[in-house]
C-alpha atoms as a PDB file:
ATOM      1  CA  UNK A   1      12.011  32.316 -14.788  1.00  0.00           C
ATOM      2  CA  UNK A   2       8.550  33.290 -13.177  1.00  0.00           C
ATOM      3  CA  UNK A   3       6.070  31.085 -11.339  1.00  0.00           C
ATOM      4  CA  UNK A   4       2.837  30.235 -12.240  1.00  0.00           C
ATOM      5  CA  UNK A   5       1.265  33.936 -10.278  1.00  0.00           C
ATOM      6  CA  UNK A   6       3.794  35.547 -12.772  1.00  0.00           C
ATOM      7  CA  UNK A   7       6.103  37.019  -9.969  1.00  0.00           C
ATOM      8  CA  UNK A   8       9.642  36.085 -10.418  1.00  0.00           C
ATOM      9  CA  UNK A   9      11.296  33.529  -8.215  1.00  0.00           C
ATOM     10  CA  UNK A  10      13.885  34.904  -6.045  1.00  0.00           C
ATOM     11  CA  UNK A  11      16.435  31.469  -5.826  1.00  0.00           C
ATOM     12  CA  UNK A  12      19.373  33.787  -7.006  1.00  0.00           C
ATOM     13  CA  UNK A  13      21.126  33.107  -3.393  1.00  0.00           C
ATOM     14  CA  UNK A  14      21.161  29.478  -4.187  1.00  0.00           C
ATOM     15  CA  UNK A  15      21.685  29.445  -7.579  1.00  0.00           C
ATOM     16  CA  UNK A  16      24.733  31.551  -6.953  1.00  0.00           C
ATOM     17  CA  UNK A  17      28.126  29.498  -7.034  1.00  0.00           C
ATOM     18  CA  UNK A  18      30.654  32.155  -8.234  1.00  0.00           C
ATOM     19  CA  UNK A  19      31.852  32.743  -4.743  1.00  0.00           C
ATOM     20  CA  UNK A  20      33.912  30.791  -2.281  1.00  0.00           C
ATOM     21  CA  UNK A  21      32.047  28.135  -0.282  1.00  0.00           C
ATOM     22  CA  UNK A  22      31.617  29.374   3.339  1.00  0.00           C
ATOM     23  CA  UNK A  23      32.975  28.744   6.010  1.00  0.00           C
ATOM     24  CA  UNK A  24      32.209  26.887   9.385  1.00  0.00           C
ATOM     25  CA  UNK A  25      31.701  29.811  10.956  1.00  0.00           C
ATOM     26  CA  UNK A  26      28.977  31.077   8.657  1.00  0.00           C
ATOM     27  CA  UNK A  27      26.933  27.922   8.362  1.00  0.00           C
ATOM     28  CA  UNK A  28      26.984  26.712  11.858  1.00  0.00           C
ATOM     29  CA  UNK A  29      27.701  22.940  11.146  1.00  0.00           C
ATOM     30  CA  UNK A  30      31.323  21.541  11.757  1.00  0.00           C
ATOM     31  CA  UNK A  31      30.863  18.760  10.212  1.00  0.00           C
ATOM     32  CA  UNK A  32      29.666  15.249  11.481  1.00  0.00           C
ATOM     33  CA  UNK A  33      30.440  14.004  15.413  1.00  0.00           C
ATOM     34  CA  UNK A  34      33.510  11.839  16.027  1.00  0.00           C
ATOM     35  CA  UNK A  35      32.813   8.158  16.019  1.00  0.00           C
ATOM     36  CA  UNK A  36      34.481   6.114  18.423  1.00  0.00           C
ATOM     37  CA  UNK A  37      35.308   2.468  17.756  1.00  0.00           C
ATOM     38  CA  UNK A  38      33.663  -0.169  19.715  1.00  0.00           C
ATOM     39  CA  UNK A  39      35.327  -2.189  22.772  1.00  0.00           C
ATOM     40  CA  UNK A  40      37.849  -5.040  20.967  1.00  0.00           C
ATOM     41  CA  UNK A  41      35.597  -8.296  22.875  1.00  0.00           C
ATOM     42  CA  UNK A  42      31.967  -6.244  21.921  1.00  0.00           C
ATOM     43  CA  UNK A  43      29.610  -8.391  19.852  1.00  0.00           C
ATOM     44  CA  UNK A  44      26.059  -7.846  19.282  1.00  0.00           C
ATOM     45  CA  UNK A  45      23.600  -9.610  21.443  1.00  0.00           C
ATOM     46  CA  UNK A  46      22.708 -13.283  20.698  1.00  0.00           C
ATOM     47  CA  UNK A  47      19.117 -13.900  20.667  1.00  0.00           C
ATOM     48  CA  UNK A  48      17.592 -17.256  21.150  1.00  0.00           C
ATOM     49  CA  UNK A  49      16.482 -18.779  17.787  1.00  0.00           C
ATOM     50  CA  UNK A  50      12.425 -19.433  17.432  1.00  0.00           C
ATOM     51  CA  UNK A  51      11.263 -23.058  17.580  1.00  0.00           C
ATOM     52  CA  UNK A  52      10.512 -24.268  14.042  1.00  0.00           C
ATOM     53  CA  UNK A  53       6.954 -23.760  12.837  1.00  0.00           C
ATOM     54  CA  UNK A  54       4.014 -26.427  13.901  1.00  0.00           C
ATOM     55  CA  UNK A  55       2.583 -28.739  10.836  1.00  0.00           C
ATOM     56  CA  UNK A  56      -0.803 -27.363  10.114  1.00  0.00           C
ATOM     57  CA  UNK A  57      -3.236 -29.989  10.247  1.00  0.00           C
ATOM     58  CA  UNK A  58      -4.302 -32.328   6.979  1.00  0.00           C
ATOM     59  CA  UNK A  59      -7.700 -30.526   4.715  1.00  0.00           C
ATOM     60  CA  UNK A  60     -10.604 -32.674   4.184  1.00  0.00           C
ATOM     61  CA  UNK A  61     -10.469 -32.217   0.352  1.00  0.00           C
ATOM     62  CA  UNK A  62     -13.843 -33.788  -0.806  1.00  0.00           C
ATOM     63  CA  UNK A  63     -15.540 -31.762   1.948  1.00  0.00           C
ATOM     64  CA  UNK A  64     -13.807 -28.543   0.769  1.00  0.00           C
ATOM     65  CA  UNK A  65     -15.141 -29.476  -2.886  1.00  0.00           C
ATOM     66  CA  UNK A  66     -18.808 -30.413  -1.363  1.00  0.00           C
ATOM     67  CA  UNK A  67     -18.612 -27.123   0.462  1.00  0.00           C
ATOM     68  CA  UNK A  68     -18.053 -25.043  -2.724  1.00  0.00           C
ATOM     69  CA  UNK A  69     -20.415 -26.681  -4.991  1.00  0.00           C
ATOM     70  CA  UNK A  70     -23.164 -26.036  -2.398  1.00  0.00           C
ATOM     71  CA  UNK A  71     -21.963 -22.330  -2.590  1.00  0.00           C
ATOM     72  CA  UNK A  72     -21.778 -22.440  -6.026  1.00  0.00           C
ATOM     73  CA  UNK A  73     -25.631 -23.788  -6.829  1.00  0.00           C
ATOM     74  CA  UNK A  74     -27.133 -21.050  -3.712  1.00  0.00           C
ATOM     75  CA  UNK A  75     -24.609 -18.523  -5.975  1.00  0.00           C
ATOM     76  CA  UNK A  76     -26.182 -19.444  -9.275  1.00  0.00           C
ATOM     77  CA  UNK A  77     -29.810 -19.465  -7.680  1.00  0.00           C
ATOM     78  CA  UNK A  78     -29.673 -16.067  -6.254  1.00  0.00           C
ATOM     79  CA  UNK A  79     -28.586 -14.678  -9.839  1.00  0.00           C
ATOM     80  CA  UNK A  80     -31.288 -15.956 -11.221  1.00  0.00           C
ATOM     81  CA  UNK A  81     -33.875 -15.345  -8.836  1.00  0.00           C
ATOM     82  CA  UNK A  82     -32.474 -11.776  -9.415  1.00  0.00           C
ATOM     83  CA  UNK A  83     -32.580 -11.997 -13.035  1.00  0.00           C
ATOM     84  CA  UNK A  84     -36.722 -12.962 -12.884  1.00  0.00           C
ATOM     85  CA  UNK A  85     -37.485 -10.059 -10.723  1.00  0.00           C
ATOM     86  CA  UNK A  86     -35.815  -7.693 -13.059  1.00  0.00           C
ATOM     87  CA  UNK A  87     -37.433  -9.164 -15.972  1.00  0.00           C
ATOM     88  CA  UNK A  88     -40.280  -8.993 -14.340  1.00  0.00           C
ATOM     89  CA  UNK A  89     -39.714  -5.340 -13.309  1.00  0.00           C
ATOM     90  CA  UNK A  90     -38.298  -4.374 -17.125  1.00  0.00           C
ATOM     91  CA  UNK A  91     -41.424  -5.866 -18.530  1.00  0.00           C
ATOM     92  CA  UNK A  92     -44.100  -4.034 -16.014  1.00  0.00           C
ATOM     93  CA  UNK A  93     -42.252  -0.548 -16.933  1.00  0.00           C
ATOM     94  CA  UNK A  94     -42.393  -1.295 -20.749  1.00  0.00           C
ATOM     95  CA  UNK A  95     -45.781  -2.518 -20.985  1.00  0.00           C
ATOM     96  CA  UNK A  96     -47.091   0.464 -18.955  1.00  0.00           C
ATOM     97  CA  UNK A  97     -45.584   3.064 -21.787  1.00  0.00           C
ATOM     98  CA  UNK A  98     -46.770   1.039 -24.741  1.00  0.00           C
ATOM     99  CA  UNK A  99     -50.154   0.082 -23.608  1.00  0.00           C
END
């Protein structure tokens, strides 16, 4: 197999399992360290438990829905506002190429 540059890749060393595994020796690694078992009483420290959560307080509902209409009608005035002044803009360009 070749790369992409067209040189062959040189993974023959790892793709190479005819042999023996090696040993410790070779590799360097014996292996994982011992574990030793914890004390026979040990248990993990107990925390204090967190107070419950505080009630949030109550929502003005017909406020919230005066709030958002008043939102809504600036929203829908600024669109159109926007809308005239292109249409206005659209109509200068237009008339100046066909008059």
């Amino acid at each position: 197999m070749t790369t992409p540059s067209g040189a062959p890749d040189d993974h023959s060393p790892w793709r190479d399992v005819s042999g023996p595994p090696p040993s410790a020796e070779e590799t360097g690694y014996t292996g994982p360290p011992p574990q030793t078992p914890p004390a026979p009483g040990w248990r993990p420290p107990v925390l204090r438990p967190s107070p419950p959560p505080r009630q949030l307080p109550g929502q003005n509902l017909g406020a919230l829905d005066a709030a958002e209409s008043r939102a809504r009608q600036l929203s829908y005035g600024v669109g159109i506002c926007a809308l005239v002044v292109m249409t206005v803009a659209l109509c200068t360009v237009c008339g100046r190429f066909l008059f």
